[in-house]
Protein backbone atom coordinates (compact mmCIF):
# COMPACT_ATOMS: atom_id res chain seq x y z
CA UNK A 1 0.00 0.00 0.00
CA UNK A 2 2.70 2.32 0.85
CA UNK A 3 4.63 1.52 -2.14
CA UNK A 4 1.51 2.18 -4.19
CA UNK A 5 1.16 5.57 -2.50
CA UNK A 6 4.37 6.60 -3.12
CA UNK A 7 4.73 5.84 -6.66
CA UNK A 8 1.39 7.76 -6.96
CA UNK A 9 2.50 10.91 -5.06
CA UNK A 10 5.62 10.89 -7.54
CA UNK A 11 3.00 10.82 -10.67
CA UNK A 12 1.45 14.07 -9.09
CA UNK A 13 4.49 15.68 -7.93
CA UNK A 14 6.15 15.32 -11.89
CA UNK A 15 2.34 16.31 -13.60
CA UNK A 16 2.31 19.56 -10.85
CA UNK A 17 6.18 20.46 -11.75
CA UNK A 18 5.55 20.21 -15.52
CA UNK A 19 2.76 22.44 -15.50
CA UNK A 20 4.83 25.23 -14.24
CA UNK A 21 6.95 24.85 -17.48
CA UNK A 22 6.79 27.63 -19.73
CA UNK A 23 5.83 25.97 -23.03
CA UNK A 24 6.55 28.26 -26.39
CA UNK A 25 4.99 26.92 -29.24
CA UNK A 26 6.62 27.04 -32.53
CA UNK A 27 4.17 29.67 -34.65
CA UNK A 28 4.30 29.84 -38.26
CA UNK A 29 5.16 33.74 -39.33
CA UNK A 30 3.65 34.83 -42.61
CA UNK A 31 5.24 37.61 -44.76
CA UNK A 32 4.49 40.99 -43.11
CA UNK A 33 1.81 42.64 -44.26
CA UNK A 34 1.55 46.72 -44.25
CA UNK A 35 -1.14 47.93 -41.41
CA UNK A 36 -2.44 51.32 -42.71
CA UNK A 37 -4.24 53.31 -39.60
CA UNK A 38 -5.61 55.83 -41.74
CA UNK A 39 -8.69 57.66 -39.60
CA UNK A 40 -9.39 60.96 -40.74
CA UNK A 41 -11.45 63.30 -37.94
CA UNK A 42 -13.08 66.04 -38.29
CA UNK A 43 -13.76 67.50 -34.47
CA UNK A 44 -16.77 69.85 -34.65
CA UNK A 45 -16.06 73.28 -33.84
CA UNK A 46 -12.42 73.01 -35.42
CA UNK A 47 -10.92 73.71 -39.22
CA UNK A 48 -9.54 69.89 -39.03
CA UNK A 49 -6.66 70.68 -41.14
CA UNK A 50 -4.13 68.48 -38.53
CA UNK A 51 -4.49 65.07 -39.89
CA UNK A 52 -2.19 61.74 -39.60
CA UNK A 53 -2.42 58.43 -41.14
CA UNK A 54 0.74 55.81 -39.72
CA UNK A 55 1.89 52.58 -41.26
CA UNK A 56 3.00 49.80 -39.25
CA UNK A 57 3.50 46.17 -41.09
CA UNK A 58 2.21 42.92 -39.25
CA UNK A 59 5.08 40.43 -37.11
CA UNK A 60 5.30 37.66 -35.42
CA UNK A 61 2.95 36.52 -32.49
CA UNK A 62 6.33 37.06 -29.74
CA UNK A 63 7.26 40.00 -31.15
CA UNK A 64 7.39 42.93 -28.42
CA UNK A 65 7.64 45.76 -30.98
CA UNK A 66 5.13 46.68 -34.10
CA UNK A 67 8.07 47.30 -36.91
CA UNK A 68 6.79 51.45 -38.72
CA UNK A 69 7.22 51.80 -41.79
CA UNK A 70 9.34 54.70 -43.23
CA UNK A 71 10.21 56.28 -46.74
CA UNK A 72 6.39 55.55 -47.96
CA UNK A 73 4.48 58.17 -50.03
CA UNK A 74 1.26 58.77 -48.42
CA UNK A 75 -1.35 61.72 -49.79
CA UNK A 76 -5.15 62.26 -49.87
CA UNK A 77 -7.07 63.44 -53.03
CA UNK A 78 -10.74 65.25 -52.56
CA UNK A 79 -12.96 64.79 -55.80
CA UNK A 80 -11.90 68.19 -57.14
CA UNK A 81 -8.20 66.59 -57.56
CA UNK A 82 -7.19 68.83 -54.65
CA UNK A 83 -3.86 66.62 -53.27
CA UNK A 84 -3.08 66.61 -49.85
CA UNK A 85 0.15 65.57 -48.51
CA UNK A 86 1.03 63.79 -45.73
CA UNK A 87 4.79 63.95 -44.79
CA UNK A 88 6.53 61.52 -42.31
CA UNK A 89 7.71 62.50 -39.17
CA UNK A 90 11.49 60.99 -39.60
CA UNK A 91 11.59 57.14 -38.75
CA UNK A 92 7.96 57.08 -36.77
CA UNK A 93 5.88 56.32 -39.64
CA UNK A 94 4.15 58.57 -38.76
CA UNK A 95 2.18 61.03 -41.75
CA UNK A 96 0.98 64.30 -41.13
CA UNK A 97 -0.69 66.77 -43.22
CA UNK A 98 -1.30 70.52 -41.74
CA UNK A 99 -3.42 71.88 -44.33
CA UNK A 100 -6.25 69.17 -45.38
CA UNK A 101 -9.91 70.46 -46.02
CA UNK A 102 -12.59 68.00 -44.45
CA UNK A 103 -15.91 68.24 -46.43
CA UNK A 104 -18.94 66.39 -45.11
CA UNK A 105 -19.99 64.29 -47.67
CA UNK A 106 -17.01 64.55 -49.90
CA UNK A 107 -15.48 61.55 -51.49
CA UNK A 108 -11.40 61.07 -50.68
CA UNK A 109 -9.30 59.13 -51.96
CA UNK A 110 -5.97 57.32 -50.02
CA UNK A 111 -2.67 56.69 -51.81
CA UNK A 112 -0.17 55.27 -50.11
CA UNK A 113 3.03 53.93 -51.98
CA UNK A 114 5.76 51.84 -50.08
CA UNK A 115 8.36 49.09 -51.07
CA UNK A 116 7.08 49.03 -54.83
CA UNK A 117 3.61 48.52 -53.80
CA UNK A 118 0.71 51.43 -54.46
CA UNK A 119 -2.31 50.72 -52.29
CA UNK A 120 -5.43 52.88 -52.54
CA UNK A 121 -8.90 53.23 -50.64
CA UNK A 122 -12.01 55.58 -51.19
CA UNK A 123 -13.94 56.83 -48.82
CA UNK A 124 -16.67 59.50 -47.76
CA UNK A 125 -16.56 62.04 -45.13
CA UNK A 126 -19.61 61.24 -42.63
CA UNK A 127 -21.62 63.62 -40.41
CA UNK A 128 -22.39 63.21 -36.54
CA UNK A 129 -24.96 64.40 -34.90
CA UNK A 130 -23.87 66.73 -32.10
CA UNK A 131 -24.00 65.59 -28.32
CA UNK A 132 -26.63 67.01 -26.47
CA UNK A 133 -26.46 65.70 -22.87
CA UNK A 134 -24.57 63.12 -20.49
CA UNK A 135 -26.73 61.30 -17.82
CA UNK A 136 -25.69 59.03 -15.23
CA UNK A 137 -27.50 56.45 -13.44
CA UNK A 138 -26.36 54.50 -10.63
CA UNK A 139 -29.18 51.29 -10.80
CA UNK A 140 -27.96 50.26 -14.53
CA UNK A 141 -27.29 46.96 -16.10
CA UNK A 142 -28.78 43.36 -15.88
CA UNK A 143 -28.43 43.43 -11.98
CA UNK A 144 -29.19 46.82 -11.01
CA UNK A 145 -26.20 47.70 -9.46
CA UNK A 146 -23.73 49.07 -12.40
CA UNK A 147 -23.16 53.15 -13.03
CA UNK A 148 -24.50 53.25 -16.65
CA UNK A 149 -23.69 56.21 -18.53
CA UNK A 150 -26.16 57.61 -21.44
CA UNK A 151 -24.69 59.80 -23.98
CA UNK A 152 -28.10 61.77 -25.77
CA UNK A 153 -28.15 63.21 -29.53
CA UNK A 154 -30.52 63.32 -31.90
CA UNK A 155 -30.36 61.64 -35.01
CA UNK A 156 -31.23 63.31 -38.26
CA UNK A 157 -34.13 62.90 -39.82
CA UNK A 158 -35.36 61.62 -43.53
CA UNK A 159 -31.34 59.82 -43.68
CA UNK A 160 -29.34 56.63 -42.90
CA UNK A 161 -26.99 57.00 -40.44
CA UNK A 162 -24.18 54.90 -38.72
CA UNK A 163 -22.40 55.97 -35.67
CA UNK A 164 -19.46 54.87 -33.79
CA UNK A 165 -18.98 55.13 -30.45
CA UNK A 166 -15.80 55.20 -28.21
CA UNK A 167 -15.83 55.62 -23.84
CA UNK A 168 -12.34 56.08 -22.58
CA UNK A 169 -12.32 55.78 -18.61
CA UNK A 170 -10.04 57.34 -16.34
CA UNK A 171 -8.66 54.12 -14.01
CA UNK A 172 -8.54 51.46 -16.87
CA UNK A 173 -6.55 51.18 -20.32
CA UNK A 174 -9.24 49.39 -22.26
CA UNK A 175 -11.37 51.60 -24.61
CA UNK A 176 -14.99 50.86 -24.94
CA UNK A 177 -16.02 51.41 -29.03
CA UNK A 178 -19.34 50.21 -30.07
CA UNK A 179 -21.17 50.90 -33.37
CA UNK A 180 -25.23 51.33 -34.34
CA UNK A 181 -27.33 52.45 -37.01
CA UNK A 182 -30.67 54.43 -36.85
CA UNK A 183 -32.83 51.58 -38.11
CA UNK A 184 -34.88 51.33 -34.87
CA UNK A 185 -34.59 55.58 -33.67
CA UNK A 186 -34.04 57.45 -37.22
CA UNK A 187 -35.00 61.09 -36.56
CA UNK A 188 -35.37 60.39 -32.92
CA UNK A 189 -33.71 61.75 -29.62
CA UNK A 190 -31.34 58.42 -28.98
CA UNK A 191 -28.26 58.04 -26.64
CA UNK A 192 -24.77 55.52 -26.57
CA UNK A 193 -24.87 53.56 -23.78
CA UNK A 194 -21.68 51.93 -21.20
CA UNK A 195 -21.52 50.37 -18.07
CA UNK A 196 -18.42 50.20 -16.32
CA UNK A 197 -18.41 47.80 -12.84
CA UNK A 198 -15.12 49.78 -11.59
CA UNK A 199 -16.48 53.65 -11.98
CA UNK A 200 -16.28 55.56 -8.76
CA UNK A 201 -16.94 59.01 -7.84
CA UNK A 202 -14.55 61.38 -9.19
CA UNK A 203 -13.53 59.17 -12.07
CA UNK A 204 -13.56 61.00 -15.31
CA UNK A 205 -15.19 59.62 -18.47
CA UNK A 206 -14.26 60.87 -22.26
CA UNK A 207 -16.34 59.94 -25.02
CA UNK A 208 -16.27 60.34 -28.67
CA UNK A 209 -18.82 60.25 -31.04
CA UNK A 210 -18.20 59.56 -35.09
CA UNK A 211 -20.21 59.37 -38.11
CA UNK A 212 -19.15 56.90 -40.58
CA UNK A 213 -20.12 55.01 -43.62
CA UNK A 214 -21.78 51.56 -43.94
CA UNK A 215 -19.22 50.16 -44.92
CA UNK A 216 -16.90 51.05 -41.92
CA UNK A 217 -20.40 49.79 -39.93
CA UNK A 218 -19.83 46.69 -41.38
CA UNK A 219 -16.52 46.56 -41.06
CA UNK A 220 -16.16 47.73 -37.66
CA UNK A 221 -19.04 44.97 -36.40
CA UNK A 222 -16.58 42.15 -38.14
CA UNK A 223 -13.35 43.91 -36.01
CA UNK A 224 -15.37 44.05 -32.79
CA UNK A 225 -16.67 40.23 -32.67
CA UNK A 226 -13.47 39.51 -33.97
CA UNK A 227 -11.68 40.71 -31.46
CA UNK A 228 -14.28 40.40 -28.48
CA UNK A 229 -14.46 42.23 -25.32
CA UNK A 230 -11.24 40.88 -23.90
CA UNK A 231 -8.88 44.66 -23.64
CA UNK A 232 -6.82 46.66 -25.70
CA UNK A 233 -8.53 48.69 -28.87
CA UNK A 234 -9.71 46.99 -32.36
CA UNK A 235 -6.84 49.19 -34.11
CA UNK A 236 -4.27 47.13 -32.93
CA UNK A 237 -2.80 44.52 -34.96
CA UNK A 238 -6.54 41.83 -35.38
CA UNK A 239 -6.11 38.16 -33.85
CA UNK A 240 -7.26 37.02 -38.01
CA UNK A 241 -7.24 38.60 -41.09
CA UNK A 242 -10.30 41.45 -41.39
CA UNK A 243 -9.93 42.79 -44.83
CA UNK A 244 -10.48 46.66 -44.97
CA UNK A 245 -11.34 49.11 -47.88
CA UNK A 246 -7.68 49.11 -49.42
CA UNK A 247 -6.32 47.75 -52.60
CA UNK A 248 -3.69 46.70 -53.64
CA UNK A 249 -2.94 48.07 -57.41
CA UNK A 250 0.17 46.95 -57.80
CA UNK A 251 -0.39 43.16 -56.68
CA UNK A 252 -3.95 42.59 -55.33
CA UNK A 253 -3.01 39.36 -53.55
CA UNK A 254 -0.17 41.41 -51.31
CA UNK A 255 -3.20 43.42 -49.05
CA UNK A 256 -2.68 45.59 -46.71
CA UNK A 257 -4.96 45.65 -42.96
CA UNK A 258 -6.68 47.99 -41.99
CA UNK A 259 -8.95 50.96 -43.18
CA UNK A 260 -9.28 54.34 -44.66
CA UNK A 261 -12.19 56.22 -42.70
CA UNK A 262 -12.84 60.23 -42.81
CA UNK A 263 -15.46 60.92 -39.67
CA UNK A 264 -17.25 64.13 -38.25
CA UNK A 265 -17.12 63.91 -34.65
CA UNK A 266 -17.85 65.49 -31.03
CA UNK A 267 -16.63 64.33 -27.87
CA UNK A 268 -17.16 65.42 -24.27
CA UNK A 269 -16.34 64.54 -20.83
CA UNK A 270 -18.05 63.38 -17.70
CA UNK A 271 -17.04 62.92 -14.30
CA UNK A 272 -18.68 60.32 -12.01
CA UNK A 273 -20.80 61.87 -9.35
């Protein structure tokens, strides 16, 4: 019996050791692939003539840095073949362009030439209704006991709309985007909603509002379940491949991630009573 015990106490002790092994498994890499974070926003209440657009490329899973990507071309063309030039900041990959004109409802184009390879997107510049009120209520969620914030606008009528929606909290990292349509409240007072189990008095909340086409709707709702709830922002490198609006003219097999978007938006702040 002893003997038996033993030799099963040694089976545990070797199962218990090996799970504190640090186990690295062997990941295929694929061929980087250029990342274009190319969000165009147009505050309300400013000229928006301060625009960037950076380029990243994909890497491996281990990798603790996202490689930029200098020496590209980037520039934006309105419909009225009005160029607009976006100029790296040296070795950030970083683009910035001091002297764009946003135009609701005008159609852009995105050209972005790097390592051979021209890539383009078009997109439209989208109105947002303006926020009207922030309201706070400390009995919200399923159980009654969450502080749910309500953010109030009113949608305009006789149109189809798509917002986004982005809550960044004070005493967490983790921003809260969410996107909608009007189907259900077109021309209606409507509000975006978040519930945050951590809020305490004195905690400040920042949220953004942006119009934006269907396409980035659909897009967006692909990114979001994609990614889940689980931290971190949807504009980081995806878990899988979510194909945006931008083409490859040079090779269309070589895509590049991400998405060319040109948004109205208003913003505000709240802090927790």
């Amino acid at each position: 019996m002893k003997k038996i015990l033993y030799i099963s106490t040694l089976i545990l002790s070797l199962f218990l050791y090996s799970c504190e092994e640090v186990v690295n498994v062997d990941l295929d890499t694929a061929s980087p692939r250029l990342v274009v974070d190319a969000s165009i926003n147009w505050e309300q209440g400013t000229d928006g003539s301060q625009q960037k657009i950076k380029l990243t490329t994909t890497t491996s899973y281990y990798s603790p840095t996202v490689p930029v990507v200098s020496g590209a071309t980037v520039f934006v063309t309105n419909s009225s073949n009005t160029v607009f030039d976006f100029i790296e900041i040296p070795i950030t990959g970083e683009y910035v362009c001091m002297n764009f004109i946003p135009q609701l409802n005008e159609t852009y184009t995105l050209t972005v030439i790097s390592n051979g390879q021209t890539y383009n997107a078009t997109e439209t510049l989208k109105s947002v209704a303006s926020i009207q009120d922030i309201v706070q209520n400390n009995e919200g969620g399923f159980t009654g006991d969450q502080i749910e914030i309500k953010t109030f606008f009113t949608d305009p009528a006789g149109e189809d709309n798509y917002y986004m929606f982005k809550y960044k909290y004070s005493n967490r990292n983790k921003l809260d985007y969410q996107v909608n349509d009007d189907q259900f409240f077109q021309g209606n007072s409507f509000f975006s909603l978040t519930n945050n189990d951590d809020l305490s008095t004195g905690d400040r909340i920042d949220v953004t509002h942006y119009g934006i086409s269907r396409s980035y709707y659909n897009y967006m709702n692909i990114l979001l379940s994609v990614a889940g709830n689980t931290g971190g922002s949807p504009f980081q490198s995806p878990p899988a491949t979510v194909r945006g609006n931008l083409i490859n003219a040079t090779n269309f097999d070589n895509y590049a991630l991400g998405y060319f978007r040109l948004s109205e938006t208003d913003s505000s702040n709240y802090i927790v009573e």
